[in-house]
Protein backbone atom coordinates (compact mmCIF):
# COMPACT_ATOMS: atom_id res chain seq x y z
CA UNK A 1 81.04 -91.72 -3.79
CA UNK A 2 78.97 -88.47 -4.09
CA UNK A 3 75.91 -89.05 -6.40
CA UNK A 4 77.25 -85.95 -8.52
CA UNK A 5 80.72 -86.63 -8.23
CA UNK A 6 82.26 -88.45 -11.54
CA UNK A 7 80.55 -86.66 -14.38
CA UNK A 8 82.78 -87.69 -17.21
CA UNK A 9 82.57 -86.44 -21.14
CA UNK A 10 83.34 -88.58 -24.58
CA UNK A 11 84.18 -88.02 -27.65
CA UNK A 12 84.52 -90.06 -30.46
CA UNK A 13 85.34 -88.68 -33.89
CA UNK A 14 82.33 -86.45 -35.14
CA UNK A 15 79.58 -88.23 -33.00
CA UNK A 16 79.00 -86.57 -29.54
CA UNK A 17 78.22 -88.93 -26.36
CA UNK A 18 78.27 -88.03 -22.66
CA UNK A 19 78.59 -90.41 -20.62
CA UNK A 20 77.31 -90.31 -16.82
CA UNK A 21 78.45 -91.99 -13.66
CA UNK A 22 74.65 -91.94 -12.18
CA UNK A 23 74.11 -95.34 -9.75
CA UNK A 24 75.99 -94.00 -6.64
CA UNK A 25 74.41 -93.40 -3.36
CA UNK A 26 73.90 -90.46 -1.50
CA UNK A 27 77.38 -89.62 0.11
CA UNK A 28 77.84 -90.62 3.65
CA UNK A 29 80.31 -89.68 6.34
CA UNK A 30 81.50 -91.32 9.36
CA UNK A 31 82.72 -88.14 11.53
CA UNK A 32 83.78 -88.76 15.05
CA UNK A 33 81.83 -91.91 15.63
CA UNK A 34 78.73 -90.67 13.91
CA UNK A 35 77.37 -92.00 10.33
CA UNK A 36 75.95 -89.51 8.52
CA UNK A 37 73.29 -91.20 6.96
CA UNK A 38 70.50 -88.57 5.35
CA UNK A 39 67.86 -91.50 4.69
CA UNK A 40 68.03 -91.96 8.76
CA UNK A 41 67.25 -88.69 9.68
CA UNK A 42 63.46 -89.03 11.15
CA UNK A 43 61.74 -85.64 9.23
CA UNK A 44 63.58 -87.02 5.96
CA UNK A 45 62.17 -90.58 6.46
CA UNK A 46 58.85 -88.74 6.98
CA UNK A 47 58.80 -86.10 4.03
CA UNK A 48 59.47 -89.43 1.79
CA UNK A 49 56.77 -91.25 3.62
CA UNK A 50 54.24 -88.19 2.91
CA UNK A 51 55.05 -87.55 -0.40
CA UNK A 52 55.01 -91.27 -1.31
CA UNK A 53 52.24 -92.09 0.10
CA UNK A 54 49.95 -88.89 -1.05
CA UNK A 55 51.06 -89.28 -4.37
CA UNK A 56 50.32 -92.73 -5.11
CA UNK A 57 46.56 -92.28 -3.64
CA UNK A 58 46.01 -89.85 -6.99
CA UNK A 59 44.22 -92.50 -9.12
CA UNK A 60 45.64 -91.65 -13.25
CA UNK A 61 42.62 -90.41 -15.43
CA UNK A 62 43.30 -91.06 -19.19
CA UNK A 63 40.94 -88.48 -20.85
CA UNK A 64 40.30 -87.78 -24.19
CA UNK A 65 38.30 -84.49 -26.05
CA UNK A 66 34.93 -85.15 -27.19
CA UNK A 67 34.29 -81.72 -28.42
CA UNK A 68 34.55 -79.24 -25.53
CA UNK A 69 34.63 -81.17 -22.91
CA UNK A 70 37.12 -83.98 -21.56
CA UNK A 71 36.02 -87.19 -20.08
CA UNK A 72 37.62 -90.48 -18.82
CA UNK A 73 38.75 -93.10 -21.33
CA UNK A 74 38.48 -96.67 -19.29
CA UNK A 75 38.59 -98.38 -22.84
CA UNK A 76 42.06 -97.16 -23.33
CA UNK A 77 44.92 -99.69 -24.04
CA UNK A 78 47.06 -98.22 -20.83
CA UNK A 79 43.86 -97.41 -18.53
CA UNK A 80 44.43 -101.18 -16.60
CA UNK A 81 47.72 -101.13 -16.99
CA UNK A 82 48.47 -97.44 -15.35
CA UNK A 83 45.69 -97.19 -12.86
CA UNK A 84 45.76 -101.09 -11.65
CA UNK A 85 48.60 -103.70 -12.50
CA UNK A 86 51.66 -101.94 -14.01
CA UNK A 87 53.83 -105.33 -13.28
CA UNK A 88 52.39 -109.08 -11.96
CA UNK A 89 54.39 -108.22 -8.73
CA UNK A 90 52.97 -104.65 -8.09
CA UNK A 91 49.44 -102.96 -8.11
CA UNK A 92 49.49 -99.46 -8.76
CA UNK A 93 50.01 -98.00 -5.10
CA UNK A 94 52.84 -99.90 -4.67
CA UNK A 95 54.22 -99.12 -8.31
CA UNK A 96 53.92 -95.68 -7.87
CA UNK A 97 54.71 -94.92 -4.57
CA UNK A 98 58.10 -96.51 -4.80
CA UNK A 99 59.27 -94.64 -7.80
CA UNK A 100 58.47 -91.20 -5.71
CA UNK A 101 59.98 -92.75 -2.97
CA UNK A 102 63.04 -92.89 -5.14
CA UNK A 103 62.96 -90.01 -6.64
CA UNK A 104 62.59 -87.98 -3.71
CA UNK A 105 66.03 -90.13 -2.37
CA UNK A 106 68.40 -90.29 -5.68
CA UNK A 107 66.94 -87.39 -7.81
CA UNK A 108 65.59 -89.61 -10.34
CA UNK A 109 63.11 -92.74 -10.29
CA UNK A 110 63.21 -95.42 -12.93
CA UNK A 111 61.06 -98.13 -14.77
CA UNK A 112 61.46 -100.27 -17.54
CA UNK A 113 58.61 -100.78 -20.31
CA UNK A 114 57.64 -104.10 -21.72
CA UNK A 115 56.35 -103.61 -24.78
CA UNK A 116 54.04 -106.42 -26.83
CA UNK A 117 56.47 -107.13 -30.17
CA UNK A 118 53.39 -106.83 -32.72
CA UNK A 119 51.86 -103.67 -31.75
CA UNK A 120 54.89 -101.71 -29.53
CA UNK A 121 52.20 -101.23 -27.16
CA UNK A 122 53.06 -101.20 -23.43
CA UNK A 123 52.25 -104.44 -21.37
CA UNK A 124 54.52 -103.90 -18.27
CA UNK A 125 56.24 -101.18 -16.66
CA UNK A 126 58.87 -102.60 -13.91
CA UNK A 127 60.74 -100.80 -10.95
CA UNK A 128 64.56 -100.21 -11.71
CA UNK A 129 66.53 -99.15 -8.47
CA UNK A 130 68.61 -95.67 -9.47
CA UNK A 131 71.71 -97.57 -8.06
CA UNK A 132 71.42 -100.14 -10.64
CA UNK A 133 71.77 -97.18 -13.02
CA UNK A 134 75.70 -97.60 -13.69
CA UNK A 135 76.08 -95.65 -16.76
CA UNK A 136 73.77 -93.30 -19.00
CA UNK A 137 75.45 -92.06 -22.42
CA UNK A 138 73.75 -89.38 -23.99
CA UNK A 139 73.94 -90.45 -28.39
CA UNK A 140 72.02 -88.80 -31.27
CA UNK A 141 68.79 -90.45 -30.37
CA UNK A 142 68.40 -90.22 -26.98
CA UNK A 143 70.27 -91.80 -24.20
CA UNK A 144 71.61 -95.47 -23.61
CA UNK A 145 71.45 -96.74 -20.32
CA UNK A 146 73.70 -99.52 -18.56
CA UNK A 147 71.71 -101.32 -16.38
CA UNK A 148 73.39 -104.41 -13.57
CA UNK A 149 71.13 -107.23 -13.16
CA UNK A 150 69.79 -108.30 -10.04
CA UNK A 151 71.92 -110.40 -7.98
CA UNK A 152 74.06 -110.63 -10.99
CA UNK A 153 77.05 -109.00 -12.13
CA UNK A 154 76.47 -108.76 -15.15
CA UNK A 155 74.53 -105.67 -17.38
CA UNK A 156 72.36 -104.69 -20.10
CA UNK A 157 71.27 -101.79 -21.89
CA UNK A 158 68.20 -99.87 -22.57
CA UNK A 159 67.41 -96.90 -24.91
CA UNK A 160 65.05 -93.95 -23.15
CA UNK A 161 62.37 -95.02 -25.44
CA UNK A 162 61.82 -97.97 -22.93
CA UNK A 163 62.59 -96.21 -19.43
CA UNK A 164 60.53 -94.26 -17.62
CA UNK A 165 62.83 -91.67 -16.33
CA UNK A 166 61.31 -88.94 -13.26
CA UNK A 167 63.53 -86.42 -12.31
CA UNK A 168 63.53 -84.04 -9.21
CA UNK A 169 65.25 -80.41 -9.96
CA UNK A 170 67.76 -80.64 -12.38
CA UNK A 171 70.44 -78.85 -13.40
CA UNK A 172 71.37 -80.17 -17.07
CA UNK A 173 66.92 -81.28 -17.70
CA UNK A 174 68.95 -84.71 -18.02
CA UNK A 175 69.15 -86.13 -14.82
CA UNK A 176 67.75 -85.11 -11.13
CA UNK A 177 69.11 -83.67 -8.45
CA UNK A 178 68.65 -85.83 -4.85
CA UNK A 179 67.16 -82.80 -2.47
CA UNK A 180 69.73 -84.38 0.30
CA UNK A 181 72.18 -82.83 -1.55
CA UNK A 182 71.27 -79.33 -0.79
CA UNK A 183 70.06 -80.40 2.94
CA UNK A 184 73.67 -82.31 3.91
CA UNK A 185 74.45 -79.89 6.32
CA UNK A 186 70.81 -79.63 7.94
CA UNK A 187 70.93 -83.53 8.18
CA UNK A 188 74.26 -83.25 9.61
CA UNK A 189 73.35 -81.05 11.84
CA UNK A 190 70.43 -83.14 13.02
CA UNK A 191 72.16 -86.40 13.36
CA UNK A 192 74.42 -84.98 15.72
CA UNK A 193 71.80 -83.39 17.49
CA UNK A 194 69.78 -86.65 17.79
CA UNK A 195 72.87 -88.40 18.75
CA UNK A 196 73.71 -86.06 21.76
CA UNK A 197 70.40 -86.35 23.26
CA UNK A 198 70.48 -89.96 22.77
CA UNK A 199 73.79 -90.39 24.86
CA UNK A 200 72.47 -87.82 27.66
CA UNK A 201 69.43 -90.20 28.05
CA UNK A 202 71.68 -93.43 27.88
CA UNK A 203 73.87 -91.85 30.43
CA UNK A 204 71.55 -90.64 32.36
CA UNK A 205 73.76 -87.64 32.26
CA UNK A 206 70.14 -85.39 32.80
CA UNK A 207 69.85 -86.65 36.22
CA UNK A 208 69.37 -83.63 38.94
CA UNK A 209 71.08 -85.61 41.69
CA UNK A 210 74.30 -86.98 42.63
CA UNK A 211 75.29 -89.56 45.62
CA UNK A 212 77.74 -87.47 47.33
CA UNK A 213 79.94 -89.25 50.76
CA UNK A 214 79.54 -87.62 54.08
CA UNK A 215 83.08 -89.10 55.25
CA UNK A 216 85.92 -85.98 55.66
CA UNK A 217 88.98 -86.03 53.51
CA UNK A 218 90.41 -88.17 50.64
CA UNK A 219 89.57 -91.74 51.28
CA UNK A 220 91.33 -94.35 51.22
CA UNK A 221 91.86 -98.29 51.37
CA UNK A 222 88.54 -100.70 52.53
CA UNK A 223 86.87 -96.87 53.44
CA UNK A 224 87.16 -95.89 49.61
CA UNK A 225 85.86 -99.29 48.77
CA UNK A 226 83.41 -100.02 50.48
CA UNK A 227 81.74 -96.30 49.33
CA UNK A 228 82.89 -97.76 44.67
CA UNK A 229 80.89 -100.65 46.19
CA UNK A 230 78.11 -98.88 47.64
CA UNK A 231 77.44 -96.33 44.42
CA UNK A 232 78.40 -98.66 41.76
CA UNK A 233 75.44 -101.29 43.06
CA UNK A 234 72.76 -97.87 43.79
CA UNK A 235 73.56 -97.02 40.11
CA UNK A 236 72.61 -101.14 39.51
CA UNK A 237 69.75 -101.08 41.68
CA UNK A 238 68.01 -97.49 41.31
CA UNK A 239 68.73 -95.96 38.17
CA UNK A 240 67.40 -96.27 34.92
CA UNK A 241 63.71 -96.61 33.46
CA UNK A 242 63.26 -100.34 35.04
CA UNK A 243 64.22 -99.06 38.30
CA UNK A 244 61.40 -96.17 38.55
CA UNK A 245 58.84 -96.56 41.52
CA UNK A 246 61.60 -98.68 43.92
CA UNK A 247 62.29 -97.61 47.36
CA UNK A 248 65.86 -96.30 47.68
CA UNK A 249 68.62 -97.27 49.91
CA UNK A 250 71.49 -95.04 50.14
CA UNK A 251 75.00 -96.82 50.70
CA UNK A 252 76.83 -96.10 53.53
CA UNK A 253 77.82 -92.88 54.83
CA UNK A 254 76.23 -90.93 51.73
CA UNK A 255 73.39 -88.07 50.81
CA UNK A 256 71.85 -87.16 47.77
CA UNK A 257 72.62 -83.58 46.83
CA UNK A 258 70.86 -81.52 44.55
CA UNK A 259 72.52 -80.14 41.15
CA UNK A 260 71.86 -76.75 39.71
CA UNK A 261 72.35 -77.90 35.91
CA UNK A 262 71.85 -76.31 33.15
CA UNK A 263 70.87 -78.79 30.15
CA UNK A 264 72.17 -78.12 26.46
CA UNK A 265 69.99 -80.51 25.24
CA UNK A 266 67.17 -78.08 25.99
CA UNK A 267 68.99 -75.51 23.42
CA UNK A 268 69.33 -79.13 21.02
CA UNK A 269 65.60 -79.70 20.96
CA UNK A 270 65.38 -75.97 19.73
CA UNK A 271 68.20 -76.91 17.05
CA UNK A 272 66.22 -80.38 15.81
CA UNK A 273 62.92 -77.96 15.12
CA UNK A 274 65.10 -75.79 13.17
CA UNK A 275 66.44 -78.12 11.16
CA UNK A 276 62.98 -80.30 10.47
CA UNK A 277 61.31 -77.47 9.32
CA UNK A 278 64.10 -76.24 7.06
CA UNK A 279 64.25 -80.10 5.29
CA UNK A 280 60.01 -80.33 5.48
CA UNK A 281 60.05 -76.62 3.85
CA UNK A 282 62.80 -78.55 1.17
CA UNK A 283 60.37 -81.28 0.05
CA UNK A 284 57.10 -78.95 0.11
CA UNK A 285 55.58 -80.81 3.35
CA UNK A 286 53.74 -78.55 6.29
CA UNK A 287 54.76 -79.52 9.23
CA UNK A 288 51.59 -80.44 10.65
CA UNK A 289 52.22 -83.41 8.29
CA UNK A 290 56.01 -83.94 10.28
CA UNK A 291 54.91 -83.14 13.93
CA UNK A 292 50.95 -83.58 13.79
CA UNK A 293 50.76 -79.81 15.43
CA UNK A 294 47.29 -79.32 13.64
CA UNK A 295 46.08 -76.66 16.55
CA UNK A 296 44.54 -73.36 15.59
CA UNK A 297 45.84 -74.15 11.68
CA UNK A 298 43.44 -74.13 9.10
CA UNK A 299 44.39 -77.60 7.93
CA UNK A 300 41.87 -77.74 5.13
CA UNK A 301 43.75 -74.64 3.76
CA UNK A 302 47.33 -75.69 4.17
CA UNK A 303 46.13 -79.42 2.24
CA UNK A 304 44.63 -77.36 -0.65
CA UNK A 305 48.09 -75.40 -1.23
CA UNK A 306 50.29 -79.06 -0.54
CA UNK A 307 48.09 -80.47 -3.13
CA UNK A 308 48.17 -77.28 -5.39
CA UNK A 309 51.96 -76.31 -4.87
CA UNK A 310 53.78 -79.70 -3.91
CA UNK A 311 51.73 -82.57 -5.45
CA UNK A 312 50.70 -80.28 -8.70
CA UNK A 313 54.57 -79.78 -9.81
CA UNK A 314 55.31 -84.05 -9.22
CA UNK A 315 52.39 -84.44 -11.40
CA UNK A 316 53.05 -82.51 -13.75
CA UNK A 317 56.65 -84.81 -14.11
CA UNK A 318 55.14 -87.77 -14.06
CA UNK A 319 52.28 -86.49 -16.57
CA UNK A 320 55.09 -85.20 -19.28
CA UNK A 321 57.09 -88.63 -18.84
CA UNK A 322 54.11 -91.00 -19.29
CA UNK A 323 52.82 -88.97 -22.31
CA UNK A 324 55.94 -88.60 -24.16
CA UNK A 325 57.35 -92.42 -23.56
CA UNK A 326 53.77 -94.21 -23.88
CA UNK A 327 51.30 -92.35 -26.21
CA UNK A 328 51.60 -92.27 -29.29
CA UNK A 329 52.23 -88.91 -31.38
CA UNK A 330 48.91 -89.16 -33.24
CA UNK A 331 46.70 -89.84 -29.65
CA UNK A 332 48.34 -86.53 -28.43
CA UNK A 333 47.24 -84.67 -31.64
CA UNK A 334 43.76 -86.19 -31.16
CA UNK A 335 43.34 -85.16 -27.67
CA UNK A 336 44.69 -88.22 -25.72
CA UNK A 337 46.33 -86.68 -22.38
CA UNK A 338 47.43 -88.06 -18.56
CA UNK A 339 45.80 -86.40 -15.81
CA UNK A 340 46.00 -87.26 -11.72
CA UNK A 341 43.16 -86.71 -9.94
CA UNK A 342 44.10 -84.50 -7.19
CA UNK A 343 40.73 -84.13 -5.47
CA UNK A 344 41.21 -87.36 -3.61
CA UNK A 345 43.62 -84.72 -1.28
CA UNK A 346 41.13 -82.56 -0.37
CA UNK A 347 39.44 -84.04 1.95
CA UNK A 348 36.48 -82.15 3.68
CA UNK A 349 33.50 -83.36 6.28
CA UNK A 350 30.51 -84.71 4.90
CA UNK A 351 28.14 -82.05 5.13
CA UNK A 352 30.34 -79.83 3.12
CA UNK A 353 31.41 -82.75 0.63
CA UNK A 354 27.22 -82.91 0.03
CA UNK A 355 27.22 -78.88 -0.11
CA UNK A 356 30.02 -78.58 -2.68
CA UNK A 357 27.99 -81.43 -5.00
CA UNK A 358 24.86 -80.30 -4.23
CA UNK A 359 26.32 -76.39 -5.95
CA UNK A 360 27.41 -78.52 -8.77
CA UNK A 361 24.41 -79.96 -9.53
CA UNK A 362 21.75 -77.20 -9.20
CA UNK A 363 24.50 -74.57 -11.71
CA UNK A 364 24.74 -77.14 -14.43
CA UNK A 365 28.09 -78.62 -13.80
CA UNK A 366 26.65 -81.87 -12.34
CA UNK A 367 23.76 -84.12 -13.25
CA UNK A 368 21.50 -85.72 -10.53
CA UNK A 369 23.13 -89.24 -11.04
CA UNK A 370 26.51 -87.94 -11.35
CA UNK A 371 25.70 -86.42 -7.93
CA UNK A 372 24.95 -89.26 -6.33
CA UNK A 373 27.56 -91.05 -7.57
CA UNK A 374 29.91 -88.59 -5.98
CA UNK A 375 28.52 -88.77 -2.46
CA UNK A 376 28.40 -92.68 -2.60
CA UNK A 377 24.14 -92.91 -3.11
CA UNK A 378 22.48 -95.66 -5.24
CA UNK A 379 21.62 -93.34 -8.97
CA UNK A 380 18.66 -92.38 -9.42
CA UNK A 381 16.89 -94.60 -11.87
CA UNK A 382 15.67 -91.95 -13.95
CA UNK A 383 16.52 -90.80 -17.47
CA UNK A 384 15.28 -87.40 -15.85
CA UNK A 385 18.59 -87.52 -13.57
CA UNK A 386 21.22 -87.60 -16.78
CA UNK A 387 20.03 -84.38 -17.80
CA UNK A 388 21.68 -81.00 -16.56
CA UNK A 389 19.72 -78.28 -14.83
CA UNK A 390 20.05 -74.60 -14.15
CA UNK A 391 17.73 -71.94 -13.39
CA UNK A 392 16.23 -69.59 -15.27
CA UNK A 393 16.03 -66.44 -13.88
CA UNK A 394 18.39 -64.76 -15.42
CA UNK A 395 18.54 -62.93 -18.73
CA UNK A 396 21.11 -61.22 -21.11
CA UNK A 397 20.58 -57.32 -21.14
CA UNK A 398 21.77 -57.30 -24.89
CA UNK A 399 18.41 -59.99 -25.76
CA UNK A 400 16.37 -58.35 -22.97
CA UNK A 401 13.15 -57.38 -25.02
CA UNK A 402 13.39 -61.12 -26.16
CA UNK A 403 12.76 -62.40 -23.16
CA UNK A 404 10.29 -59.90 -21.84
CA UNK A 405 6.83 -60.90 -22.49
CA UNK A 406 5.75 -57.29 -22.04
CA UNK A 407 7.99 -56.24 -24.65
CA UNK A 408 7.35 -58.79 -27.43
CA UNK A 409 3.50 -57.34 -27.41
CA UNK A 410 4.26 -53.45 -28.01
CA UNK A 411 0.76 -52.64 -27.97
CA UNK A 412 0.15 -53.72 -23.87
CA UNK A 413 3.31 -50.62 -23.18
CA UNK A 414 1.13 -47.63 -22.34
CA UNK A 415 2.59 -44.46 -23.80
């Protein structure tokens, strides 16, 4: 069953419900001996591995406004919870790199909130698989959904307040769409590819020579046999990768000829590039990230705009979600807001790591000890080094005879 396919409506007197088929798997298709399996394809198993994997190394920052400026609030009920331990079985690598891993493969990434019975607060956030999904049905209030049990046939149900729900691009803002969809016939197209190359390799079909008989005419009886015998135990013998290096003896009454060949899998290798960077340009990934060609790229460049144009919109889901389902309306009013730390991608060689804090600290933005702190160096144990500097020299033109010393004493200005 198609993931999409099944979309059914309900009605019941004057109250409105939808109710969605949402737990099946991304379609595949056995064609001609070939599964058509999108989660196999190697740049798809990649782009999830990247985007997982980046993603999750974003620690969360809770912050909170103390007058113009925002800084980190470790004290806050959800700070352990969100950047450590969401579940006993999980830390927070794991946690979160699984549910992008499954958005990125259904559309939509799950998890179920705990929440402590006196207080409502959150005390555990657990993984549910999208295929365990069976039903969602939209009511006044939000939306219901049917959950099956592990290893059990049985279900239960869970209002939105308690599920964490991330979608991919959607087309009703209720539920995500899985980007295989749009790339089925790329994958397709891949698979095939991949397959075709396999079997020339397996067959050895790529081979530029064949044993050809030097005996005239169509051969017959113990002539004919003895030559099966004679190929079918050189194929045994000499070809294949566990044969290379062995000294060759032709059966009897037999050459090796030359082929002039011309290889369609050199026009599939051309077809498999196509087709990687059309699903890598689908998830946001460079390709330097799918192939490793990092030559004469500016890779420091290219990470900035993954982390600015790929990893900045999956925050930003992830950001509304977890502020909507697990702070409360009066911590938003009072500042209280998610943030992921996207610095962590841009990674840069020491010396210009210490010339980017050293800017910071000598305009103001940084303070000696904060400095430090950044490039990994014991504080300095100073109350001198929680202060700010900047320098001096310059002065507004609108309070200039302020700050000139010539002009505050009139009578030193000769006429």
């Amino acid at each position: 069953m198609s993931f999409f396919s099944g979309f059914t409506n309900i009605f019941s007197g004057a109250k409105r419900a939808v109710n969605y088929v949402v737990g099946a798997d991304v379609q595949k298709i056995e064609e001609n001996g070939v599964t058509d399996d999108p989660s196999r394809i190697s740049t798809v198993f990649t782009c999830h591995s990247r985007l997982s994997e980046h993603f999750s190394r974003m620690p969360i920052l809770i912050k909170k406004e103390e007058g113009s400026a925002d800084v980190e609030d470790r004290n806050h009920r959800l700070f352990y919870l969100l950047r450590y331990a969401p579940n006993p079985l999980q830390n927070a690598q794991q946690f979160w790199s699984t549910i992008e891993y499954h958005r990125n493969q259904y559309g939509n990434g799950y998890a179920q909130v705990f929440r402590d019975k006196n207080s409502s607060y959150p005390t555990e956030i657990k993984i549910i698989h999208p295929l365990q999904i069976i039903e969602a049905r939209i009511v006044k209030n939000g939306i219901i959904y049917k959950i099956q049990k592990e290893n059990d046939s049985r279900s239960y149900t869970v209002h939105s307040n308690n599920i964490l729900h991330f979608r991919g691009l959607s087309e009703d803002g209720l539920f995500g769409l899985s980007p295989l969809i749009a790339l089925q016939k790329e994958t397709r197209i891949n698979e095939r590819a991949s397959s075709t190359i396999d079997n020339f390799y397996k067959n050895n079909a790529t081979s530029p020579m064949a044993l050809e008989s030097e005996l005239p005419g169509q051969l017959s009886g113990p002539a004919a046999k003895m030559i099966k015998e004679g190929k079918d135990e050189f194929k045994s013998n000499f070809t294949g990768p566990q044969n290379a290096g062995k000294i060759i003896h032709l059966p009897p009454h037999t050459k090796i000829t030359k082929l002039a060949m011309q290889f369609a899998d050199a026009q599939l290798l051309g077809t498999l590039k196509y087709t990687r960077e059309e699903i890598a340009a689908a998830y946001g990934v460079p390709m330097y990230m799918i192939d490793g060609s990092a030559e004469k790229l500016d890779i420091e460049q290219m990470t900035l705009n993954f982390a600015t144009n790929t990893m900045g919109p999956i925050a930003k889901i992830y950001k509304s979600e977890i502020e909507r389902k697990l702070l409360t309306k009066k911590e938003i009013i009072n500042g209280t807001h998610i943030e992921f730390d996207s610095s962590v991608l841009l990674e840069m060689d020491y010396t210009k790591k210490v010339r980017a804090v050293k800017e910071q600290v000598v305009n103001g933005l940084l303070t000696p000890e904060e400095g430090a702190k950044r490039l990994g160096n014991r504080p300095v144990s100073s109350k001198w080094a929680q202060y700010h500097y900047v320098q001096a020299q310059y002065i507004p033109l609108e309070l200039y005879e302020q700050y000139n010393p010539l002009l505050k004493d009139k009578s030193k200005i000769k006429e």
